[in-house]
Protein backbone atom coordinates (compact mmCIF):
# COMPACT_ATOMS: atom_id res chain seq x y z
CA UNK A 1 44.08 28.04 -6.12
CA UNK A 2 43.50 26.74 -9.22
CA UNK A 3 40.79 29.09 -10.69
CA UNK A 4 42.51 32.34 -9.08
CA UNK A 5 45.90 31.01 -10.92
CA UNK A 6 43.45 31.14 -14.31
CA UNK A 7 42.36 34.45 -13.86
CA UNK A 8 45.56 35.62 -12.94
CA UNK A 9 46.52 35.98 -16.80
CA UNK A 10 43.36 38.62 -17.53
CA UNK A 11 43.03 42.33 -16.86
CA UNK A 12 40.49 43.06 -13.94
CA UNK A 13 37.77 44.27 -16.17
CA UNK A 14 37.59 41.20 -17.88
CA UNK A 15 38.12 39.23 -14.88
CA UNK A 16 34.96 40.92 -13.33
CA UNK A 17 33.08 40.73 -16.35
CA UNK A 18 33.88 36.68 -16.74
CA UNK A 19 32.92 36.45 -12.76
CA UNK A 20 29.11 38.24 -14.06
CA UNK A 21 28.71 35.35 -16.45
CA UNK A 22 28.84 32.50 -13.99
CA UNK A 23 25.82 31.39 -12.98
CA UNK A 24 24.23 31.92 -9.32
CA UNK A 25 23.26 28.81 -7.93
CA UNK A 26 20.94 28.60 -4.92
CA UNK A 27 22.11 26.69 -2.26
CA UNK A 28 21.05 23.36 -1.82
CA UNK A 29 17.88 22.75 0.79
CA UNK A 30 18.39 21.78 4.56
CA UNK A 31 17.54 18.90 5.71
CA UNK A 32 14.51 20.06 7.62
CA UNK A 33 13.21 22.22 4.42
CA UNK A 34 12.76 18.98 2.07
CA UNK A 35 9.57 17.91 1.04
CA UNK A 36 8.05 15.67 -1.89
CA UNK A 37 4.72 16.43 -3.70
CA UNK A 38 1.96 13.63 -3.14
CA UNK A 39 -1.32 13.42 -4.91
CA UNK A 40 -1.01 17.54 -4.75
CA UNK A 41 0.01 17.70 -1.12
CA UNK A 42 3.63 19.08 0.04
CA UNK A 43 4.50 16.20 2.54
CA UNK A 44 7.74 17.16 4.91
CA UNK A 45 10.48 14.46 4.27
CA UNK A 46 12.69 13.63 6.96
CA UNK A 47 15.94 13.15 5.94
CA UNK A 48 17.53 11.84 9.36
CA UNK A 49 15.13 9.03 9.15
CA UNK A 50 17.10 5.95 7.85
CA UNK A 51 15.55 3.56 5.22
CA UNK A 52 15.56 0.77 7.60
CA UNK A 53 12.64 1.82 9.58
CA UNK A 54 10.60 3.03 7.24
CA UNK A 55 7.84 0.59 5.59
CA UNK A 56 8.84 -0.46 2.02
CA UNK A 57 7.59 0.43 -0.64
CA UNK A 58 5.51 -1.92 -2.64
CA UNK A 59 7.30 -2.20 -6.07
CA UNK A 60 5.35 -0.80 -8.82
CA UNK A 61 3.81 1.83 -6.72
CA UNK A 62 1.65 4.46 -7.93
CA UNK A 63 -0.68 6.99 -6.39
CA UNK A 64 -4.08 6.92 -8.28
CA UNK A 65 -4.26 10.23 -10.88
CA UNK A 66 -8.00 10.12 -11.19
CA UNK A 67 -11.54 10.42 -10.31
CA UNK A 68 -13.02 9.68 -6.15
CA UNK A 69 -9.61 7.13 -5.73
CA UNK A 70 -7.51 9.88 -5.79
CA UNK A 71 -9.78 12.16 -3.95
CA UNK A 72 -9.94 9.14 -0.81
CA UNK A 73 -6.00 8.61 -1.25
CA UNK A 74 -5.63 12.53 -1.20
CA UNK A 75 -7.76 12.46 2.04
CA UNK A 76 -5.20 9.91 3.59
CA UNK A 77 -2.45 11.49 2.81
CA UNK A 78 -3.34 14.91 4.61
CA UNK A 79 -4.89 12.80 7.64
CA UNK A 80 -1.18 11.45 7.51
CA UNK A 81 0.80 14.64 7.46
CA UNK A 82 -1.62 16.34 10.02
CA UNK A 83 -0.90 13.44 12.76
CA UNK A 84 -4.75 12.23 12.68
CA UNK A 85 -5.53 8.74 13.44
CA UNK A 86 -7.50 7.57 9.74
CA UNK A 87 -9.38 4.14 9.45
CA UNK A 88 -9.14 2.92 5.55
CA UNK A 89 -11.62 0.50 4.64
CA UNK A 90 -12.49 -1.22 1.11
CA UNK A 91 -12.08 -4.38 -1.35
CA UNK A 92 -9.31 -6.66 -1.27
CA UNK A 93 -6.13 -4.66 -3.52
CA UNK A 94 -7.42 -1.38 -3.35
CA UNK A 95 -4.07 -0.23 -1.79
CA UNK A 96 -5.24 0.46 1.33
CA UNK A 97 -1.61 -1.24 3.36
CA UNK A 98 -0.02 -0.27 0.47
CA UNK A 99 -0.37 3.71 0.83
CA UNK A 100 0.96 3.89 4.36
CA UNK A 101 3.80 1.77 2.96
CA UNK A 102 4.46 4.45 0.33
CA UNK A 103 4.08 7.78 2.29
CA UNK A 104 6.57 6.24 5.27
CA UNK A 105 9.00 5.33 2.53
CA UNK A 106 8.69 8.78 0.81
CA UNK A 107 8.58 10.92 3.75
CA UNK A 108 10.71 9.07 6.05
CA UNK A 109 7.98 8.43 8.66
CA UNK A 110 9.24 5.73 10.97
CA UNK A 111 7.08 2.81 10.78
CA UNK A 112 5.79 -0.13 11.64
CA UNK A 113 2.78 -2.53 11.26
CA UNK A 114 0.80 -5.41 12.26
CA UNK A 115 -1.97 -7.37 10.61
CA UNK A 116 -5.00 -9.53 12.93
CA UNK A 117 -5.76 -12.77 12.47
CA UNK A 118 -8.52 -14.30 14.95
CA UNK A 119 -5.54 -16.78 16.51
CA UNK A 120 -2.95 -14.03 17.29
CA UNK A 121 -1.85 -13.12 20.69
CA UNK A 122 -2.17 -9.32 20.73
CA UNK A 123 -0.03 -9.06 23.91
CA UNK A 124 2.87 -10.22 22.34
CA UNK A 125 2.95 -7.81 19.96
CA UNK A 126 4.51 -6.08 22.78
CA UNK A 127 6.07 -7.63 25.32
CA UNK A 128 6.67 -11.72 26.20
CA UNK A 129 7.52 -13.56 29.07
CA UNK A 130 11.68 -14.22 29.27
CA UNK A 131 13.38 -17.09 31.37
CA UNK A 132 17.40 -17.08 31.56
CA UNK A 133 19.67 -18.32 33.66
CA UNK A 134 19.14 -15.12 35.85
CA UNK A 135 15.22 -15.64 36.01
CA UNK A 136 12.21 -14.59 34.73
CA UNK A 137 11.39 -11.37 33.27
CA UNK A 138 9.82 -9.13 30.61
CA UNK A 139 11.10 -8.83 27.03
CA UNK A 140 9.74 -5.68 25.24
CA UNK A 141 9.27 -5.74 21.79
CA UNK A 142 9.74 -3.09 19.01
CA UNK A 143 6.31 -2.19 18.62
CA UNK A 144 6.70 -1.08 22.22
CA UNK A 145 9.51 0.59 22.09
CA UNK A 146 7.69 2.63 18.96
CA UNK A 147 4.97 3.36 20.95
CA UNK A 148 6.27 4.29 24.18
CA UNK A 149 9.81 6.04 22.87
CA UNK A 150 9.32 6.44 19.84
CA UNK A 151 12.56 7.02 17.25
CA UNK A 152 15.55 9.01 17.88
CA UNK A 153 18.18 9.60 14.69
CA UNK A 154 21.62 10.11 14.80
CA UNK A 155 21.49 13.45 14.78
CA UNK A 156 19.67 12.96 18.64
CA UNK A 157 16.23 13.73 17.25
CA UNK A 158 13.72 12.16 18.77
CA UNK A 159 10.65 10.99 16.00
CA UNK A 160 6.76 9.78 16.70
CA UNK A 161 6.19 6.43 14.68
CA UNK A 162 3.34 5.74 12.40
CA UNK A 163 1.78 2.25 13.30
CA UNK A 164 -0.55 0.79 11.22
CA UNK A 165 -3.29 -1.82 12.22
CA UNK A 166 -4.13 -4.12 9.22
CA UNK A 167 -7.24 -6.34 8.72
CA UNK A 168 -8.65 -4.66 11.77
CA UNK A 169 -12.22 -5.89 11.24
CA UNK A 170 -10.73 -9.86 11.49
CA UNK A 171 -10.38 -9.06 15.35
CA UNK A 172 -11.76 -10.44 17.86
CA UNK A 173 -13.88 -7.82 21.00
CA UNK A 174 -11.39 -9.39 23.34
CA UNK A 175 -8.40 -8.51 20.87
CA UNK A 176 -9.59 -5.06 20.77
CA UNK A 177 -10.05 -4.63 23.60
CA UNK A 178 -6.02 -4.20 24.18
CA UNK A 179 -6.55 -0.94 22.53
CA UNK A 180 -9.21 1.12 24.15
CA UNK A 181 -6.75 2.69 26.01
CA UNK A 182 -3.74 3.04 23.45
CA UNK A 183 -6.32 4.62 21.14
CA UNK A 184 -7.53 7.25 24.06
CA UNK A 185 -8.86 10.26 22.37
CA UNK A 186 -7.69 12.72 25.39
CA UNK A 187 -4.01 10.67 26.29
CA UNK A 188 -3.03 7.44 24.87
CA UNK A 189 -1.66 4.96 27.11
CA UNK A 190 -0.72 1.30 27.16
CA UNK A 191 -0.94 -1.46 30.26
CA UNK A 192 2.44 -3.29 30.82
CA UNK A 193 2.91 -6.86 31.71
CA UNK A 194 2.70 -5.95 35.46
CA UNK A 195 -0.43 -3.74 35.15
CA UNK A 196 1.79 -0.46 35.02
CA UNK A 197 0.26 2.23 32.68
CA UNK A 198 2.60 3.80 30.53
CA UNK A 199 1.99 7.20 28.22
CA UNK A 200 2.16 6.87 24.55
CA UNK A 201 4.80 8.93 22.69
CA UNK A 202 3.53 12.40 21.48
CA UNK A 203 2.55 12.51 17.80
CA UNK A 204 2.48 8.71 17.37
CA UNK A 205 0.20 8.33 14.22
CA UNK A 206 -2.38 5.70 14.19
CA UNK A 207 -3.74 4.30 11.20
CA UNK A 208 -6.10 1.39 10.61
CA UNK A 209 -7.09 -0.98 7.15
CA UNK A 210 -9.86 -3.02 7.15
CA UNK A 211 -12.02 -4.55 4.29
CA UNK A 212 -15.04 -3.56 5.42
CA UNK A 213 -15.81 -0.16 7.64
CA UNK A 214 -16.16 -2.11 10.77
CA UNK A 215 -20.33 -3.16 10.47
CA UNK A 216 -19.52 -6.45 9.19
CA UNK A 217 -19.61 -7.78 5.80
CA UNK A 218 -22.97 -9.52 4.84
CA UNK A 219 -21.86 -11.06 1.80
CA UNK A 220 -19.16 -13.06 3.97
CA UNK A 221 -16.70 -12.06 0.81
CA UNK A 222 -14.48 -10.64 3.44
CA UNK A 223 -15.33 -12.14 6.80
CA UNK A 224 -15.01 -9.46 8.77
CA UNK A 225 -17.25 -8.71 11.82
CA UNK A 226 -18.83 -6.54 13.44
CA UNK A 227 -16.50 -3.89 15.52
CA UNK A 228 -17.66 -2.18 19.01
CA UNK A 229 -19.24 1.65 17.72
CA UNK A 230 -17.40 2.91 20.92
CA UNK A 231 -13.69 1.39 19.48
CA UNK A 232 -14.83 2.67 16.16
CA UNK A 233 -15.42 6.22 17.54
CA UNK A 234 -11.86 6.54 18.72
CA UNK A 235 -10.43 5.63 15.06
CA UNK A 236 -11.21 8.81 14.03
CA UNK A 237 -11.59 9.67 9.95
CA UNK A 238 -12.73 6.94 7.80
CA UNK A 239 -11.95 6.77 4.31
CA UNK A 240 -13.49 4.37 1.69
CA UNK A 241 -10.99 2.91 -1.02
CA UNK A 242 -12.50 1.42 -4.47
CA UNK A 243 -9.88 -0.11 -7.65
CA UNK A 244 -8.21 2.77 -9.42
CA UNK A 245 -9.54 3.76 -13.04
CA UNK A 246 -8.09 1.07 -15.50
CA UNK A 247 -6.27 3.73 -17.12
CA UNK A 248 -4.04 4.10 -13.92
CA UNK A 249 -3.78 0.25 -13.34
CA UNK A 250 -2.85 -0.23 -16.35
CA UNK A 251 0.21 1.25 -16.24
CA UNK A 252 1.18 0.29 -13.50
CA UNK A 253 0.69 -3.69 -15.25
CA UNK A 254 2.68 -2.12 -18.07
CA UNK A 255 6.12 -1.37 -16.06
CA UNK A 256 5.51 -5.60 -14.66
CA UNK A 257 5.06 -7.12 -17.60
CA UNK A 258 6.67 -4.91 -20.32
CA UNK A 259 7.24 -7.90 -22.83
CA UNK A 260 3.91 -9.26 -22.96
CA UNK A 261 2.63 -5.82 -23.25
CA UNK A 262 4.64 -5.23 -25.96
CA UNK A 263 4.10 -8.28 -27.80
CA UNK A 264 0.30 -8.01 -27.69
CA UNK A 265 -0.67 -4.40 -28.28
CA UNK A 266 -4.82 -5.12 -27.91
CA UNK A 267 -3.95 -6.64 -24.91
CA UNK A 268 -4.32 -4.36 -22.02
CA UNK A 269 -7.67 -2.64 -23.28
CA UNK A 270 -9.27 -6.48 -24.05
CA UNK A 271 -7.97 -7.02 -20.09
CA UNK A 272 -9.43 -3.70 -19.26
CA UNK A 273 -13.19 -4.63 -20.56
CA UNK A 274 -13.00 -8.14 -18.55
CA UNK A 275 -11.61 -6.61 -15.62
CA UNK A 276 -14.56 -3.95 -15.28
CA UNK A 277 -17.13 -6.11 -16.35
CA UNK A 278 -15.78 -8.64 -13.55
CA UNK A 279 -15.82 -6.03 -10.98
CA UNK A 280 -19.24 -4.21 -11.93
CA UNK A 281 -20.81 -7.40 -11.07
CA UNK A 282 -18.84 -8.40 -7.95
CA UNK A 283 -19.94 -5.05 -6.61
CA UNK A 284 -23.71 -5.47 -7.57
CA UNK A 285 -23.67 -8.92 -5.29
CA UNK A 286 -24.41 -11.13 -8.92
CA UNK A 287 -21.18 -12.55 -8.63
CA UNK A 288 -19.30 -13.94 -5.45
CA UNK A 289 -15.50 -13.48 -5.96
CA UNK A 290 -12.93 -11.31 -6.22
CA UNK A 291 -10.50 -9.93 -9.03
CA UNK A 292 -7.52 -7.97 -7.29
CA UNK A 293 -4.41 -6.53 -8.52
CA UNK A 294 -3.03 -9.60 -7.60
CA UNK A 295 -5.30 -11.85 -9.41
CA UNK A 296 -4.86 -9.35 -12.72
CA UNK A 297 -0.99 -10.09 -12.25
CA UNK A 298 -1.60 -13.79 -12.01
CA UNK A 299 -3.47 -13.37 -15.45
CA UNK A 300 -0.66 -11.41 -16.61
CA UNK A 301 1.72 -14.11 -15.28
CA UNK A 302 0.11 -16.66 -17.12
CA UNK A 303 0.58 -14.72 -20.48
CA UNK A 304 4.10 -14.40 -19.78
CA UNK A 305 4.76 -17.91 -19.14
CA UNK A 306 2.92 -18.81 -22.38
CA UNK A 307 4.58 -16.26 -24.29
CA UNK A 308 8.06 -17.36 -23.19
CA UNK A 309 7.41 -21.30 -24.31
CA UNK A 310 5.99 -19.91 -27.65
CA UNK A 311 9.42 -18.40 -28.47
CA UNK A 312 7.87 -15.05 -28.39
CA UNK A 313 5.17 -15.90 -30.76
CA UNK A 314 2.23 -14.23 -29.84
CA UNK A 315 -0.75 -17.32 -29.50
CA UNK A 316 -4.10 -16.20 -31.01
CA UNK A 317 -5.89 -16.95 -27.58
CA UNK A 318 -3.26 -15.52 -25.10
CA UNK A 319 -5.16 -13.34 -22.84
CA UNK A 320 -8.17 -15.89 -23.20
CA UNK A 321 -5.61 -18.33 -21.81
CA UNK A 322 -4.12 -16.01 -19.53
CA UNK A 323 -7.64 -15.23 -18.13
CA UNK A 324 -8.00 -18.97 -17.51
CA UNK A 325 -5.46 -18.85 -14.35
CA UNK A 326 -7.67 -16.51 -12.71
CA UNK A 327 -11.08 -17.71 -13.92
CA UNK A 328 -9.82 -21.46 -12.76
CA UNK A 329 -10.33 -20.66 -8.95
CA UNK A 330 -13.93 -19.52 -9.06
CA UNK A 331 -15.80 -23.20 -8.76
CA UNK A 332 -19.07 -22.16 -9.30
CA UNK A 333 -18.81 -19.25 -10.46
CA UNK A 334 -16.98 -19.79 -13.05
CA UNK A 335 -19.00 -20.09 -16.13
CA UNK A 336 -20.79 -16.69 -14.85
CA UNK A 337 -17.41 -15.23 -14.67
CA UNK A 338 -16.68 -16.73 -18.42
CA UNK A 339 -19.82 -14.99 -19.72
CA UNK A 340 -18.82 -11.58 -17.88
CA UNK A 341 -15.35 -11.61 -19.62
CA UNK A 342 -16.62 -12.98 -23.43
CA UNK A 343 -17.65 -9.49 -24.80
CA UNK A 344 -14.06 -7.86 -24.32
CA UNK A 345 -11.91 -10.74 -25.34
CA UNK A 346 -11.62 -11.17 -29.38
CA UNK A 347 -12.80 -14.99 -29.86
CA UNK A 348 -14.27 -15.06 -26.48
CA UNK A 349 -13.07 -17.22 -23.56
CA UNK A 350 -16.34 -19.88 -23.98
CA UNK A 351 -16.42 -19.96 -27.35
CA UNK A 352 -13.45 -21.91 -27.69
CA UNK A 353 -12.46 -23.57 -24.41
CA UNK A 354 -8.96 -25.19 -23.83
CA UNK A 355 -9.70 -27.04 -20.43
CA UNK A 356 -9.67 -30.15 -21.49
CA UNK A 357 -6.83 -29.73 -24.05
CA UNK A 358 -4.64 -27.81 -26.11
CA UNK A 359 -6.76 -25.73 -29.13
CA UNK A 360 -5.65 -26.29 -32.39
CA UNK A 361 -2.95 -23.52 -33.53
């Protein structure tokens, strides 16, 4: 009423001109039109897909922007949005978890996951033994539920999940052997309590991380074993992960720790040289350890903590302390690691060691 009232007061030729000035809008998407651009891939998002059962997504989260990491993270991501089942397989923090966290969060894939260890009780993973008052019976769980009905939305929808396997190769034969027939290449099915065979939900997405490609690890870094070639058939594509190019980890380390960043401006590249020098050798076998993203935030930590009790004084031999956080766990290895790391830290880290006590200022 209020904008017919307004043109009321002008002649009809300037009322239609003033209606050719305002801008046509297009209407907003639907729901079912919406998608998000991932490492160059249109992914479908569902919008009736609540939050809550989606995976979260790891904080700091980027997709890799260079090189073979984003080609294998490029490769998972269309497995994903095609339905295939994908096996992901690499070093300690290479992401591999952390992807399917990222494209159920993003597309709003229901989700949910489940990591081995050699003492777990697969079967309870979906379903337990109940006792009440009324008697004994079955409790189904919500990976079962997932699998078998997958998840219907308010709007009456009815969704296939995305489950996710991690650590796969840390299973055990008779472990796997619960899923020979969930992970059926013609029908998927899953045996109840009672032996009762029950269909998987259509479209239920299957993916599996594991930190070696399930041959077994013969430097022991990851104990993992070796997985039945017949199990490893039905996990369909496999996809190798390695670190991300420093250039992309690095910012990724410079949205965490913004202060010490900013305080120390040679920082990140000296971190940079130790990191890949670390890694190089870990790879070659020469060294037997492992520098994550975790361990570089630990370093990173450490610099922050020492930073903070200097009043915001940058210390001459921060990142050399810093690296000492990491560096500390190795045993052995540590003087190896020292010598890998000297070159690309200004003043070295063996140079001037401050185990035994505080260096002079």
């Amino acid at each position: 009423m209020a904008a017919n009232t307004a043109l009321a007061f002008i002649s009809p030729e300037a009322e239609a001109t003033y209606r050719d000035m305002i801008p046509v809008r297009s209407a907003a998407p639907m729901p079912v039109d919406l998608t998000v651009k991932v490492l160059g891939i249109h992914l479908p998002v569902d919008a009736g897909v609540p939050e809550s059962v989606c995976l979260p997504i790891p904080t700091g989260y980027m997709h890799p922007t260079k090189g073979k990491t984003r080609a294998a993270h490029k490769r998972v991501a269309l497995a994903v949005k095609k339905g295939r089942k994908v096996f992901v397989w690499g070093a300690p923090g290479t992401g591999k978890d952390a992807i399917f966290h990222a494209l159920s969060a993003k597309c709003g894939i229901p989700a949910e996951i489940r990591t081995f260890n050699p003492n777990t009780d697969v079967n309870h993973w979906f379903y337990s033994r109940e006792i009440t008052e009324k008697g004994t019976s079955w409790s189904y769980s919500n990976l079962w539920r997932a699998l078998t009905e997958g998840y219907t939305g308010a709007d009456g929808i009815t969704r296939p999940y995305m489950i996710v396997f991690s650590d796969i190769d840390r299973a055990t034969p008779e472990q796997l052997e619960a899923f020979r027939l969930l992970l059926d290449t013609t029908s998927g099915r899953i045996t109840g309590p009672t032996g009762d065979v029950f269909t998987i939900h259509p479209g239920t997405r299957f993916c599996f991380t594991a930190n070696s490609c399930g041959t077994g690890d013969s430097t022991g870094r990851m104990s993992s074993q070796a997985m039945d070639a017949s199990m490893l058939d039905r996990m369909a594509r496999f996809v190798e992960f390695d670190y991300m190019a420093w250039s992309d980890e690095a910012a990724i380390i410079r949205g965490k720790f913004p202060t010490v960043v900013e305080a120390d401006s040679d920082l990140i590249a000296q971190l940079g040289g130790a990191v890949s020098a670390v890694r190089d050798a870990i790879k070659q076998g020469t060294l037997y350890a492992e520098l994550t993203h975790r361990g570089i935030c630990e370093i990173m930590m450490e610099c922050e903590d020492l930073l903070y009790e200097a009043g915001g004084k940058v210390p001459s031999n921060l990142l050399r302390k810093g690296l000492n956080a990491w560096l500390s766990r190795l045993g052995d290895q540590r003087l190896a690691a020292k010598a890998l790391c000297d070159a690309a830290i200004k003043g070295g880290v063996i140079a001037r060691d401050d185990e035994d006590g505080e260096d002079d200022e």
